[in-house]
C-alpha atoms as a PDB file:
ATOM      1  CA  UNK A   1      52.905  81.644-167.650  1.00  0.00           C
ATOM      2  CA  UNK A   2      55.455  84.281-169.135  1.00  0.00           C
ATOM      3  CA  UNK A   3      58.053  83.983-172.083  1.00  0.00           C
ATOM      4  CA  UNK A   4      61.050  86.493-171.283  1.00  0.00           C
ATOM      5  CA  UNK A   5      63.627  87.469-174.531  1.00  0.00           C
ATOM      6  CA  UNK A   6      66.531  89.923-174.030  1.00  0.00           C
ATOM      7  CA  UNK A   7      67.857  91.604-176.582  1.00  0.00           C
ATOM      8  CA  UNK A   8      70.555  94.631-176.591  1.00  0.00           C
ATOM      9  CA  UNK A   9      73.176  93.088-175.493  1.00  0.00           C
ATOM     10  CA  UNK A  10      76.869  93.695-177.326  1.00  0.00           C
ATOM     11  CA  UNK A  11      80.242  94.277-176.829  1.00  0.00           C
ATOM     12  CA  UNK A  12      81.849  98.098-175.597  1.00  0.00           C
ATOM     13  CA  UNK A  13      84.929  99.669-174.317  1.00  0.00           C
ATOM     14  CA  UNK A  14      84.908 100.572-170.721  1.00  0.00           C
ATOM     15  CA  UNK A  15      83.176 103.730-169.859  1.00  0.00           C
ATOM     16  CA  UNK A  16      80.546 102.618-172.766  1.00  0.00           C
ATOM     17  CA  UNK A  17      76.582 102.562-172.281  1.00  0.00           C
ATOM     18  CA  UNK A  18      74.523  99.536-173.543  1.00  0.00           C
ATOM     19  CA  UNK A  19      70.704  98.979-173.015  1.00  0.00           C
ATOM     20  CA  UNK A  20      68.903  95.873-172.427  1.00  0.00           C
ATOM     21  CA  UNK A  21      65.664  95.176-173.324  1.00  0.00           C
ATOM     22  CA  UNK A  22      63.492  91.833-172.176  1.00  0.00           C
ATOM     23  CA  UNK A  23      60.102  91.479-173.660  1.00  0.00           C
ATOM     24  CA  UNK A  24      57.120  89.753-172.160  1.00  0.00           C
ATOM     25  CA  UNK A  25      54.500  87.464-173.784  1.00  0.00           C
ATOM     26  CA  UNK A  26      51.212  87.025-172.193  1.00  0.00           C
ATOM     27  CA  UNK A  27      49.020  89.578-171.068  1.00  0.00           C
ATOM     28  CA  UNK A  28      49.588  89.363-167.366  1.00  0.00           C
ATOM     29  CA  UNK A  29      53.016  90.797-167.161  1.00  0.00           C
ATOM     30  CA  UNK A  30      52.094  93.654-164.828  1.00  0.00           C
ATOM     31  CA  UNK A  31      51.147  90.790-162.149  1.00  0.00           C
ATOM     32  CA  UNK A  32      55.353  90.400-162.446  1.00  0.00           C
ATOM     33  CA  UNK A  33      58.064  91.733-160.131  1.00  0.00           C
ATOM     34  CA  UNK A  34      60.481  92.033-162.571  1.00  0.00           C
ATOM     35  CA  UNK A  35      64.335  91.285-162.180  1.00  0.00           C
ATOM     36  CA  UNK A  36      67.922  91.287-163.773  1.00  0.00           C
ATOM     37  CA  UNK A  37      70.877  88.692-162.754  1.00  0.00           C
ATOM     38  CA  UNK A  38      73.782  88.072-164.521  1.00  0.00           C
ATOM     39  CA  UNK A  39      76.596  85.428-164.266  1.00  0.00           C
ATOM     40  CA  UNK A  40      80.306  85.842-165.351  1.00  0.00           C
ATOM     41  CA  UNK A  41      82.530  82.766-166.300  1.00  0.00           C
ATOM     42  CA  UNK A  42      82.829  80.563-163.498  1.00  0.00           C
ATOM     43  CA  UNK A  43      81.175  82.589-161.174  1.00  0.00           C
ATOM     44  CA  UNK A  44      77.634  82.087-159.878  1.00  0.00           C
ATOM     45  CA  UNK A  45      74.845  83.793-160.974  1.00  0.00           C
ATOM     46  CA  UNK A  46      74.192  87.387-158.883  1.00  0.00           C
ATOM     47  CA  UNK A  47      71.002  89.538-158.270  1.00  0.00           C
ATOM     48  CA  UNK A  48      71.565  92.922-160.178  1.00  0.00           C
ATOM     49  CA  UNK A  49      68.287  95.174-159.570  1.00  0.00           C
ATOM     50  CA  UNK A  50      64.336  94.259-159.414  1.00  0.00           C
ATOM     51  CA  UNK A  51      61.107  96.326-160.138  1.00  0.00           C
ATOM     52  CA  UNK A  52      58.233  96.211-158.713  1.00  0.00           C
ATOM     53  CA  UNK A  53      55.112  95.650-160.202  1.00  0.00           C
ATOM     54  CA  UNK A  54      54.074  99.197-161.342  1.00  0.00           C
ATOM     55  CA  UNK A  55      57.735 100.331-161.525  1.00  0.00           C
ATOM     56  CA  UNK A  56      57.019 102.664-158.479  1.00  0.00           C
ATOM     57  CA  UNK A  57      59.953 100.828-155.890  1.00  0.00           C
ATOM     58  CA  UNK A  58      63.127  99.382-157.360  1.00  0.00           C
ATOM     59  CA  UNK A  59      66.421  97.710-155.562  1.00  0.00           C
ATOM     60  CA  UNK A  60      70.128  97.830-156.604  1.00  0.00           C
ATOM     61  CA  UNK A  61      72.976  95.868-155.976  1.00  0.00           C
ATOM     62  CA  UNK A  62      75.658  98.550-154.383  1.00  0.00           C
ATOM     63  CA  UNK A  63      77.638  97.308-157.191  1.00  0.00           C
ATOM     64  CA  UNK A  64      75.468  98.572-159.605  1.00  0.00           C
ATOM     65  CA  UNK A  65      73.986 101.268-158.043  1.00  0.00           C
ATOM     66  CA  UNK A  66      74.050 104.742-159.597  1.00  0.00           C
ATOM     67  CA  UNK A  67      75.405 103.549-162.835  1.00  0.00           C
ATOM     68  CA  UNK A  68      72.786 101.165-164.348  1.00  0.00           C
ATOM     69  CA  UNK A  69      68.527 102.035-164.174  1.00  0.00           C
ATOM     70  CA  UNK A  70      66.082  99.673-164.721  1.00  0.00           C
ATOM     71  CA  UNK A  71      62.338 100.526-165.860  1.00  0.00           C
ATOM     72  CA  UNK A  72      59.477  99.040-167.055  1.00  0.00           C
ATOM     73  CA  UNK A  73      56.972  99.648-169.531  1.00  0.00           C
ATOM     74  CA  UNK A  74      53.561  97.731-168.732  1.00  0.00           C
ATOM     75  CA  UNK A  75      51.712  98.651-171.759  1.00  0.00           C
ATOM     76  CA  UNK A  76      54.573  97.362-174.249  1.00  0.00           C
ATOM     77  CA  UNK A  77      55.132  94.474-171.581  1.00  0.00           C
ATOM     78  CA  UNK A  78      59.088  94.970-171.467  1.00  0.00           C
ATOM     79  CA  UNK A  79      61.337  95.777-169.307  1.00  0.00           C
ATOM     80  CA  UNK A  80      65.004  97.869-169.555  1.00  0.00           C
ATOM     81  CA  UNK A  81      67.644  97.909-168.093  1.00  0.00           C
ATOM     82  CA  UNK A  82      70.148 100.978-168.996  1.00  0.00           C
ATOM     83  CA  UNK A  83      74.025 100.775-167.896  1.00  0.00           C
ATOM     84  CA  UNK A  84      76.006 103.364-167.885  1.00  0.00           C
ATOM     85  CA  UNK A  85      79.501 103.910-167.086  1.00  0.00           C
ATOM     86  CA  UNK A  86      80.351  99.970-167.873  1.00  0.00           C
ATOM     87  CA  UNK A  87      83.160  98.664-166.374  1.00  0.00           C
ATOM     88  CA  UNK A  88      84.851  95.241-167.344  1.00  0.00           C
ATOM     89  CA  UNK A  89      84.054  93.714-164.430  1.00  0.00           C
ATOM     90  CA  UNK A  90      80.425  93.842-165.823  1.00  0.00           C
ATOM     91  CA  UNK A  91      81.327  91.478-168.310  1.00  0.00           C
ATOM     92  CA  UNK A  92      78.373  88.897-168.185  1.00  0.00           C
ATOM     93  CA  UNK A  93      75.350  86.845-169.222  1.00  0.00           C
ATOM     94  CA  UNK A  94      72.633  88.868-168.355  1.00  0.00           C
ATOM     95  CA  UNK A  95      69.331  87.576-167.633  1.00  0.00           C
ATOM     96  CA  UNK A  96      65.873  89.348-166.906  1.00  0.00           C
ATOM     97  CA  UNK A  97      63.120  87.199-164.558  1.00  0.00           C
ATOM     98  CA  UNK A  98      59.653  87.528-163.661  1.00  0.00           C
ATOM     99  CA  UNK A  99      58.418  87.057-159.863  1.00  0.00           C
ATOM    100  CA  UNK A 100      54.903  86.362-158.595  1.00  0.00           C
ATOM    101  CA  UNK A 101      55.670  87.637-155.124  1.00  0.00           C
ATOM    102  CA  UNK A 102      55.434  90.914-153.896  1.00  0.00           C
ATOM    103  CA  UNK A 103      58.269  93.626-153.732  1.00  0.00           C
ATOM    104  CA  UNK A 104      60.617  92.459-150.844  1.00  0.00           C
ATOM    105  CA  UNK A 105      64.157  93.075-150.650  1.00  0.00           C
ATOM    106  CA  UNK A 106      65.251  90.231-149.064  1.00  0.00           C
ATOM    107  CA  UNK A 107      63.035  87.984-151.654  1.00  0.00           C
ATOM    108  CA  UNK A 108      64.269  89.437-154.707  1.00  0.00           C
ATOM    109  CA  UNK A 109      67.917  88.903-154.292  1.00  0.00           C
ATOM    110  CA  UNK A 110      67.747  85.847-154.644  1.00  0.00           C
ATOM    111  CA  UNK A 111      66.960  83.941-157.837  1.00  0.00           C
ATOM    112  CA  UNK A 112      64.764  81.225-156.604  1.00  0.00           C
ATOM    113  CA  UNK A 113      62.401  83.243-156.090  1.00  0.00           C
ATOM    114  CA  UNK A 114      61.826  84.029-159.664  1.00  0.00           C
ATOM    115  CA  UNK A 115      59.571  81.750-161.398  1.00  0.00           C
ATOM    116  CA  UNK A 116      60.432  82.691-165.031  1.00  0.00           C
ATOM    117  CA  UNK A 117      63.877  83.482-166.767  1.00  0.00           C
ATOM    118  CA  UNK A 118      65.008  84.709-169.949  1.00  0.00           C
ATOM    119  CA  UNK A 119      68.033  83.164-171.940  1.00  0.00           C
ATOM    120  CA  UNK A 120      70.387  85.926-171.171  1.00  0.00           C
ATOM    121  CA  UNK A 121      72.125  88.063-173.358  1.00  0.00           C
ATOM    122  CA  UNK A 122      75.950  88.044-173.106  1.00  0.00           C
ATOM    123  CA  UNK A 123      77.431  91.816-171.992  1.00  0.00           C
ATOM    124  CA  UNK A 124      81.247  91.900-173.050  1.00  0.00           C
ATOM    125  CA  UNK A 125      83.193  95.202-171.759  1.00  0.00           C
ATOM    126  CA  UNK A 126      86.804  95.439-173.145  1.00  0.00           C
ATOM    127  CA  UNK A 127      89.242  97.864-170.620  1.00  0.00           C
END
């Protein structure tokens, strides 16, 4: 079993940067696809990237893609995800998972396949 915490979330002006962190208890987190959702008010909760395993193959949403990077770090069992060029339509609870099954696209869009979730950290972009 895993414990995920975010932390690093915050309010910023469009345009802004923010990093997000989620740390890992146990020791088997490398035996983890990792993955970030998040969910605006009254909207449902949506896939935003995942990480494999060692970090070496990763998946974006298009709506994400070339403006936010996620990584992992297996020694310090956490996992970051860095956004960049925020708009406010990013404006969201963010939540990291943890997946036992292996890398697959189609798998890790979709948050039932996670086994483990964080508690989110709210994201707030002003325009």
């Amino acid at each position: 079993q895993v414990q995920l915490v975010e932390s690093g979330g915050g309010s910023v002006q469009a345009g802004g940067s923010l990093r997000l962190s989620c740390a890992a208890s146990g020791r088997t987190f490398s035996s983890y696809a990792m993955g970030w959702f998040r969910q605006a008010p009254g909207k449902e909760r949506e896939f935003v990237v995942a990480i494999s395993r060692t970090g070496s193959s990763t998946y974006y949403a298009a709506y994400v893609k070339g403006r936010f990077t996620i990584s992992r770090d297996n020694a310090k069992n956490t996992v970051f995800l860095q956004m960049n060029s925020l708009k406010a339509e990013d404006t969201a609870v963010y939540y990291c998972a943890a997946a036992t099954t292996d890398f697959r696209e189609s798998t890790l869009i979709v948050d039932v396949s996670y086994q483990y979730w964080g508690q989110g950290t709210q994201v707030t972009v002003s325009s």
